[in-house]
N, C-alpha and C. Protein backbone atom coordinates (compact mmCIF):
# COMPACT_ATOMS: atom_id res chain seq x y z
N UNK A 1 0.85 -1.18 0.00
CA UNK A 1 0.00 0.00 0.00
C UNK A 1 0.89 1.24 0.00
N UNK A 2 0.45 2.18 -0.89
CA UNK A 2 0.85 3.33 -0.66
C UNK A 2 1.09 4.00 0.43
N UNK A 3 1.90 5.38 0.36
CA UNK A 3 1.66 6.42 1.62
C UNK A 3 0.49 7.21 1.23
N UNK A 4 0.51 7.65 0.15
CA UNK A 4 -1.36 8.43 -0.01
C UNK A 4 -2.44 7.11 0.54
N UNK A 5 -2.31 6.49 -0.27
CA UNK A 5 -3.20 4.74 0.46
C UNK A 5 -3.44 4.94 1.93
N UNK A 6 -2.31 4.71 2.67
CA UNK A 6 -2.29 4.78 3.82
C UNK A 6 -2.68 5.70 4.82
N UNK A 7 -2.28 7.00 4.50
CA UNK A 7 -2.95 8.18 4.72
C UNK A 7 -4.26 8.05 4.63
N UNK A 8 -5.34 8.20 3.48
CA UNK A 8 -6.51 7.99 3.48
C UNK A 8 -6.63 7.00 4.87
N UNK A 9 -6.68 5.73 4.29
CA UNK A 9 -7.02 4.62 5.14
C UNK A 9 -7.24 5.13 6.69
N UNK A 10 -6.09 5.90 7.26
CA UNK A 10 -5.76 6.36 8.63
C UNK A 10 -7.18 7.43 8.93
N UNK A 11 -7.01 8.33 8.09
CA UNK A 11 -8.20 9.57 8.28
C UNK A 11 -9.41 9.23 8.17
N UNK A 12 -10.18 7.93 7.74
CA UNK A 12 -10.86 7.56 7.44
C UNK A 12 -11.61 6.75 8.88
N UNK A 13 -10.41 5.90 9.50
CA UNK A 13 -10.58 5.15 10.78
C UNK A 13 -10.56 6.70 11.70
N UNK A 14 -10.08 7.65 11.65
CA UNK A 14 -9.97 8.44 12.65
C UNK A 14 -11.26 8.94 12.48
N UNK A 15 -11.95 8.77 11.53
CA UNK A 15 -13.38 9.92 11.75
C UNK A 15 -14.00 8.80 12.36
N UNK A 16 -14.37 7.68 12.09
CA UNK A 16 -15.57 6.52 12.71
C UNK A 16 -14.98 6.75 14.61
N UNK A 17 -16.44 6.43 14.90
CA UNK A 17 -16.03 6.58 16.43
C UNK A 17 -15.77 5.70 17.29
N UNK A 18 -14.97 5.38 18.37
CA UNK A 18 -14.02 4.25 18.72
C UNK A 18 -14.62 3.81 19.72
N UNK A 19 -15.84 4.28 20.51
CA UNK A 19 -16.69 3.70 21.90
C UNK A 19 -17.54 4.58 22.21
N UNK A 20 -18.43 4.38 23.06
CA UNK A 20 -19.06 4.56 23.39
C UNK A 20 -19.58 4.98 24.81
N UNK A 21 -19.81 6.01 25.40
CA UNK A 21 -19.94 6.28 26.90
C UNK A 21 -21.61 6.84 27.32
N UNK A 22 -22.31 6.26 28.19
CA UNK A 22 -23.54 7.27 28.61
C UNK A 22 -23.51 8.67 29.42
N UNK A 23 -23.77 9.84 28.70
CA UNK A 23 -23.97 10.90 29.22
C UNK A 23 -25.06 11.45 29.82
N UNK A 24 -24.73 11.75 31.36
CA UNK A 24 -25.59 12.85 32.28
C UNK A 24 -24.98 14.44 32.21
N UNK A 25 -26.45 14.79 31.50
CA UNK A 25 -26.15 16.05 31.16
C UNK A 25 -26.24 17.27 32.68
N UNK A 26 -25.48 18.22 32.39
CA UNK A 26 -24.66 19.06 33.42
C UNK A 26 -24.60 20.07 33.15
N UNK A 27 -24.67 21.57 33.76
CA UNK A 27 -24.62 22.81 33.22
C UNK A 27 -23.49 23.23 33.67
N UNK A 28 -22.53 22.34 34.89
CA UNK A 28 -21.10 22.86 35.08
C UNK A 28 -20.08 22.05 34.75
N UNK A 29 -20.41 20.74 34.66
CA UNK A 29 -19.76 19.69 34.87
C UNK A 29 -19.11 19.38 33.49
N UNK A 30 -17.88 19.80 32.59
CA UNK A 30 -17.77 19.04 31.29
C UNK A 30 -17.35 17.52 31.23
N UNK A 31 -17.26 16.83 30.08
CA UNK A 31 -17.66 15.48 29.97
C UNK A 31 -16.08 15.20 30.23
N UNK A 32 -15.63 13.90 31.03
CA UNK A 32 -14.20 13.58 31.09
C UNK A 32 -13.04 13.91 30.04
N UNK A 33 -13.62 13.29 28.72
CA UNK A 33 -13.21 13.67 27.49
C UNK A 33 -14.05 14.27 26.55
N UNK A 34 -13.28 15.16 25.35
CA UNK A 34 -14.29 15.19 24.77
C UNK A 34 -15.38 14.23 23.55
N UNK A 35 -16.79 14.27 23.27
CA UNK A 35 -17.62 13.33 22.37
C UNK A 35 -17.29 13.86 20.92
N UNK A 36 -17.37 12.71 20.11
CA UNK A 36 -17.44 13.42 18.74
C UNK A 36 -18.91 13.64 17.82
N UNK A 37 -19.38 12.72 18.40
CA UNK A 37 -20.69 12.40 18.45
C UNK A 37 -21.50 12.29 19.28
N UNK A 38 -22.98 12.12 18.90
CA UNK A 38 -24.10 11.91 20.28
C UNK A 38 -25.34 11.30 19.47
N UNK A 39 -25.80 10.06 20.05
CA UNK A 39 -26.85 9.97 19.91
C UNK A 39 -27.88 9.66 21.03
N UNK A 40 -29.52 9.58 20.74
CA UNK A 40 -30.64 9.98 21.84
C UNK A 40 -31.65 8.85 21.67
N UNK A 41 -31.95 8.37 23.07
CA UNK A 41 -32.98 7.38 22.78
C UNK A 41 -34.15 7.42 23.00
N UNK A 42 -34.61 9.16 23.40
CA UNK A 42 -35.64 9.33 23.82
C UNK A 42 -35.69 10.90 23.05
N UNK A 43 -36.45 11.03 21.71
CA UNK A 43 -36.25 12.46 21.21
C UNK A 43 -36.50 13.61 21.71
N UNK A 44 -35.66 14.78 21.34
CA UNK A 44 -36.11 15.98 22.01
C UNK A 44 -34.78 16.86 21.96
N UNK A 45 -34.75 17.91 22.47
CA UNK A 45 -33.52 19.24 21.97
C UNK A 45 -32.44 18.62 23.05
N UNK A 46 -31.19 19.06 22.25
CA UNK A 46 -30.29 18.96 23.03
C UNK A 46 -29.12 19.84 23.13
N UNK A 47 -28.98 20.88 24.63
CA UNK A 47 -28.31 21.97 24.53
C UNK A 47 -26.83 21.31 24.83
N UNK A 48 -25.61 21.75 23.82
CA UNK A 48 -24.30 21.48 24.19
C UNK A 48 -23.14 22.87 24.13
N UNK A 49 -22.24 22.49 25.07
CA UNK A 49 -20.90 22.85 24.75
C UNK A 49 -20.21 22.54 23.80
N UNK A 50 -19.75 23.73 22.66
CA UNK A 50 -18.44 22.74 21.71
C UNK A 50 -17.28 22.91 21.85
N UNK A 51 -16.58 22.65 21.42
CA UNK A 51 -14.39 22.77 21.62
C UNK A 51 -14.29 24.03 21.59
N UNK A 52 -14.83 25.28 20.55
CA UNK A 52 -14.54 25.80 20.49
C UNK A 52 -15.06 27.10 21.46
N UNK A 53 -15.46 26.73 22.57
CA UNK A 53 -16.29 27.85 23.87
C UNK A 53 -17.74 28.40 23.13
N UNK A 54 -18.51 28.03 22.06
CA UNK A 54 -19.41 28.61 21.69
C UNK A 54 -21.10 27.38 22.15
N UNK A 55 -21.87 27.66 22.43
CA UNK A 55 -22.96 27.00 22.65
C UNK A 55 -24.15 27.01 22.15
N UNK A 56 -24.93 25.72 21.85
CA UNK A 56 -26.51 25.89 21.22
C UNK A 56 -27.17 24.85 21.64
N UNK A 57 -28.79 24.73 20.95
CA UNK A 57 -29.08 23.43 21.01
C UNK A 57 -29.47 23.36 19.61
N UNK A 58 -29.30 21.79 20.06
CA UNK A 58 -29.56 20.74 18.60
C UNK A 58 -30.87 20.64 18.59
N UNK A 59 -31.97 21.49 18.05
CA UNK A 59 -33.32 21.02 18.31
C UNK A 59 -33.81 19.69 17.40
N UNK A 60 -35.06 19.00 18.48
CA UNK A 60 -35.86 17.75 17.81
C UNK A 60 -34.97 16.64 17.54
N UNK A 61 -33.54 16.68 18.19
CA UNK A 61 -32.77 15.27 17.73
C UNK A 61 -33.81 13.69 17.70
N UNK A 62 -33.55 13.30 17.08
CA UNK A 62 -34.22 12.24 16.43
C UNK A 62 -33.86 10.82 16.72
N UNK A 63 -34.52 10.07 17.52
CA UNK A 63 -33.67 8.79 18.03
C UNK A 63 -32.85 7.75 17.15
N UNK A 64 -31.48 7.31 17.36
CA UNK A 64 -30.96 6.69 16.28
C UNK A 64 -30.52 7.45 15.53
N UNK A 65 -30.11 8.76 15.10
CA UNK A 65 -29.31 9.76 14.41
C UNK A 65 -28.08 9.93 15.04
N UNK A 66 -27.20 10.22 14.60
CA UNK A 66 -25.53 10.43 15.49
C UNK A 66 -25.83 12.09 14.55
N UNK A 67 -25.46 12.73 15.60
CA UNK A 67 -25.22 14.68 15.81
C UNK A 67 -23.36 14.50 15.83
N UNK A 68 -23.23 14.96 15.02
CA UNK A 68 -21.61 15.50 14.80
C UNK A 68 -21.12 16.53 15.44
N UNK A 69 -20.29 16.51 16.33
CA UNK A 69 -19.44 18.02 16.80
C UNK A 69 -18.37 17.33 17.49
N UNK A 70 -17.45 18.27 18.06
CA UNK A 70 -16.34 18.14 19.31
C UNK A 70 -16.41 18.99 20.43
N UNK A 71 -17.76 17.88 21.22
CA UNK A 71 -18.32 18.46 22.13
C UNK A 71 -17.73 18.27 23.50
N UNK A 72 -17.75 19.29 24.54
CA UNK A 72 -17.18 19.47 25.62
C UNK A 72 -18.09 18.82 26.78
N UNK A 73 -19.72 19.44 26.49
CA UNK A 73 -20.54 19.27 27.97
C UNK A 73 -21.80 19.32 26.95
N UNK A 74 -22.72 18.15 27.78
CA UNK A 74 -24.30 18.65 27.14
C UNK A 74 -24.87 19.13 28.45
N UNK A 75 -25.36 20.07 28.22
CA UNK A 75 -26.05 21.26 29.25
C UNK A 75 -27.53 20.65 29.65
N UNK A 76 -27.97 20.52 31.13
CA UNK A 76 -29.37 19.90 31.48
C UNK A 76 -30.02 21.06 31.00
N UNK A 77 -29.65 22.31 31.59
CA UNK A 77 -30.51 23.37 30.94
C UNK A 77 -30.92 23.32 29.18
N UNK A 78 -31.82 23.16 28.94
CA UNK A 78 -32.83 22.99 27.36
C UNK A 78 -32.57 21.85 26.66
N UNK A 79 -32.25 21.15 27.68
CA UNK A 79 -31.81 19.09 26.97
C UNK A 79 -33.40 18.81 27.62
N UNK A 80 -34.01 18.41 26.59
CA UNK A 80 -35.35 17.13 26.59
C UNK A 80 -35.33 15.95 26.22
N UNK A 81 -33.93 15.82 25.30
CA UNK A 81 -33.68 14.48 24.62
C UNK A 81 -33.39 13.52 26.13
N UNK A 82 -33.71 12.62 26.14
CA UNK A 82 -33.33 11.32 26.78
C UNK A 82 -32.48 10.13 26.35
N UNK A 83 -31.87 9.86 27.30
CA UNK A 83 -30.79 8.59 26.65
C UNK A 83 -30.06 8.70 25.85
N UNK A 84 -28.72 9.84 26.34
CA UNK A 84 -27.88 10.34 25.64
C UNK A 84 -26.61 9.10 25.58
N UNK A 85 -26.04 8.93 24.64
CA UNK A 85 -24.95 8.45 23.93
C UNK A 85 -24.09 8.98 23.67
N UNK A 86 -22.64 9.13 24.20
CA UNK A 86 -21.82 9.85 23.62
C UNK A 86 -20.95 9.10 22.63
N UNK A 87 -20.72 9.26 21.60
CA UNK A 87 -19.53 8.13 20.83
C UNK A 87 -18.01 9.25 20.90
N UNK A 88 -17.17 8.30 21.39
CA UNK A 88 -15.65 8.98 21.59
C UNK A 88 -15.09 8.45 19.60
């Protein structure tokens, strides 16, 4: 295999996500590490922290959808979603 080959190959495994942790959401508390993902098993908005100090919510997340970011903290304040998933 190539080094372009290989390269790809690498960036490719680095985006898929490597485990899995359950998150209790927190308005002070950020998450041990940060998530790259999130998914919800009970639908409804979900307010987060991202890497970069800026904040929102994800409205109507949808159960079984993975939400993309490099998230710090999901905030209890304006989280309705239930049965949060974080994927590392």
């Amino acid at each position: 295999m190539g080094i372009l080959a290989e390269q790809l190959k690498n960036q490719k495994e680095a985006q898929v996500p490597q485990g899995i942790v359950s998150i209790t959401p927190s308005d002070t508390t950020k998450l041990a590490r940060p998530i790259r993902a999130f998914m919800v098993t009970g639908p409804g908005d979900v307010s987060l922290l991202m890497n970069d100090g800026t904040a929102g919510v994800y409205p109507g997340c949808v159960a079984g959808t993975q939400y993309m970011g490099k998230i710090l903290r999901i905030n209890t304040t304006g989280t309705t979603a239930t049965g949060i998933k974080g994927l590392l």
